[in-house]
C-alpha atoms as a PDB file:
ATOM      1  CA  UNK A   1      -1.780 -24.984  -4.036  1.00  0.00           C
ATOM      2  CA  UNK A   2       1.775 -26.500  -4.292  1.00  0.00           C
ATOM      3  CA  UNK A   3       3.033 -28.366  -8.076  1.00  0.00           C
ATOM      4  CA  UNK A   4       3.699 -31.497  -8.193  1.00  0.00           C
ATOM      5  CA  UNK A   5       5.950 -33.288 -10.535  1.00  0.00           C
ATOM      6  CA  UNK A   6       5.270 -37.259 -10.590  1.00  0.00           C
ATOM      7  CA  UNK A   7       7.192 -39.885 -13.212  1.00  0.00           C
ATOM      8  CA  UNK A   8       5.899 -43.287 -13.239  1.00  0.00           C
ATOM      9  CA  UNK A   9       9.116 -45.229 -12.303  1.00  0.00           C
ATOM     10  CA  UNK A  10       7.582 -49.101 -11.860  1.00  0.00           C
ATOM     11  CA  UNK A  11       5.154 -50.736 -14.399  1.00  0.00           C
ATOM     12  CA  UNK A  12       1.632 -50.992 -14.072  1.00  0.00           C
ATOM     13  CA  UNK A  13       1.762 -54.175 -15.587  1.00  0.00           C
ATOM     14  CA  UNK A  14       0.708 -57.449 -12.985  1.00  0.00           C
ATOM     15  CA  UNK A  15      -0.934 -54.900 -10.711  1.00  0.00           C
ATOM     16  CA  UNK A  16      -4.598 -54.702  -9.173  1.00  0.00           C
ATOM     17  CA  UNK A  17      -6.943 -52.921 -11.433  1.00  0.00           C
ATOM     18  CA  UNK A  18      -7.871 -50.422  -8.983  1.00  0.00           C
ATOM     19  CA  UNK A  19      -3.773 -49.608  -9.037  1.00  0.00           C
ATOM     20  CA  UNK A  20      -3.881 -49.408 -12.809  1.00  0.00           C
ATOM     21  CA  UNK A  21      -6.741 -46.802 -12.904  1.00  0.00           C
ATOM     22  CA  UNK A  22      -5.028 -45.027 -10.307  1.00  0.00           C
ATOM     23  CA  UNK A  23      -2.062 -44.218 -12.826  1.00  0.00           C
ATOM     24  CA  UNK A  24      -4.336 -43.777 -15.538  1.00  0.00           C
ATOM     25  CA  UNK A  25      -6.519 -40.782 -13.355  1.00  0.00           C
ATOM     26  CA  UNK A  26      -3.141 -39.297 -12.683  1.00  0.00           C
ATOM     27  CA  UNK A  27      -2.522 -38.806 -16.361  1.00  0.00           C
ATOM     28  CA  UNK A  28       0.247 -41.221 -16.899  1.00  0.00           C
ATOM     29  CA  UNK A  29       0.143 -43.900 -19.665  1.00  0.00           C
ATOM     30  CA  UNK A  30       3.254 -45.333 -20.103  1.00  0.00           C
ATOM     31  CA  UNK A  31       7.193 -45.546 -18.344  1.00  0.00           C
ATOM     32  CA  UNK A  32       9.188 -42.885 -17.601  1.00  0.00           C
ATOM     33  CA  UNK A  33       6.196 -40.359 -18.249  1.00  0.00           C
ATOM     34  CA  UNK A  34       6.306 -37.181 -16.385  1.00  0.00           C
ATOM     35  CA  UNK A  35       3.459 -35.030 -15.059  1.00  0.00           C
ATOM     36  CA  UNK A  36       2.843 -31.764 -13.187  1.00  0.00           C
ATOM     37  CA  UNK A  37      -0.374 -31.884 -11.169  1.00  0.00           C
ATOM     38  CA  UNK A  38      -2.039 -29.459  -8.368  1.00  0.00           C
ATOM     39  CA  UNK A  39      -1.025 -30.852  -4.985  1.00  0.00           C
ATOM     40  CA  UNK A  40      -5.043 -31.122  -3.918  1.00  0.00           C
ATOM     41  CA  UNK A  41      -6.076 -33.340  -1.613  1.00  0.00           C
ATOM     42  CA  UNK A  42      -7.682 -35.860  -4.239  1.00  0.00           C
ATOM     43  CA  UNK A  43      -4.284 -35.758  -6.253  1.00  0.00           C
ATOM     44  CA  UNK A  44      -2.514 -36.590  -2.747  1.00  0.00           C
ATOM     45  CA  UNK A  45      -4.979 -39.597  -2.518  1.00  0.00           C
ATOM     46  CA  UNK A  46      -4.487 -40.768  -5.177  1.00  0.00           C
ATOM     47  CA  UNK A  47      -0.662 -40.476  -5.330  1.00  0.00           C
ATOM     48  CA  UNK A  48      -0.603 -42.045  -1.627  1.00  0.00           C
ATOM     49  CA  UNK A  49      -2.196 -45.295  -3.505  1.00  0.00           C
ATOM     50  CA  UNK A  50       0.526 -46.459  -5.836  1.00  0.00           C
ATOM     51  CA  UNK A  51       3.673 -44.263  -3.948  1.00  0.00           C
ATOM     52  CA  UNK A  52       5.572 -47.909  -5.242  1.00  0.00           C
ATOM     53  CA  UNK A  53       4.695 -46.946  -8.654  1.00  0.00           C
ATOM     54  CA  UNK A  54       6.216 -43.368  -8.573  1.00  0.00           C
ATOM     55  CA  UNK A  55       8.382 -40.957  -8.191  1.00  0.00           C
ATOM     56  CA  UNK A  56       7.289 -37.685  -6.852  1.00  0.00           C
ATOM     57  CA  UNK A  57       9.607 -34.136  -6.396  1.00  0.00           C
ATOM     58  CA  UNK A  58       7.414 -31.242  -4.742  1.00  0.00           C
ATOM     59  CA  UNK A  59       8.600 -27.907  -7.163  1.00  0.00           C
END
């Protein structure tokens, strides 16, 4: 499967709690912090749910 890098860009802050878990099953906690995940179809999901909150680069 392809990498994925994905940098949380917006704040979770003042966003639905379903959003919020979203960012915290991806692995990121805080601004600006940077993660490489498998491109599976669960990680797509998931990434596909708070798109506004990201910003994603296929490596």
């Amino acid at each position: 499967m392809k990498k994925i890098r994905i940098k949380q860009v917006r704040s979770g802050i003042g966003r639905p709690a379903t959003q919020k878990r979203t960012l915290e099953a991806l692995g990121l906690r805080k601004m600006n912090h940077e993660r490489v995940v498998e491109g599976s179809p669960q990680i797509l999901g998931m990434i596909e749910k708070v798109k506004h909150l990201l910003e994603v680069e296929e490596l």
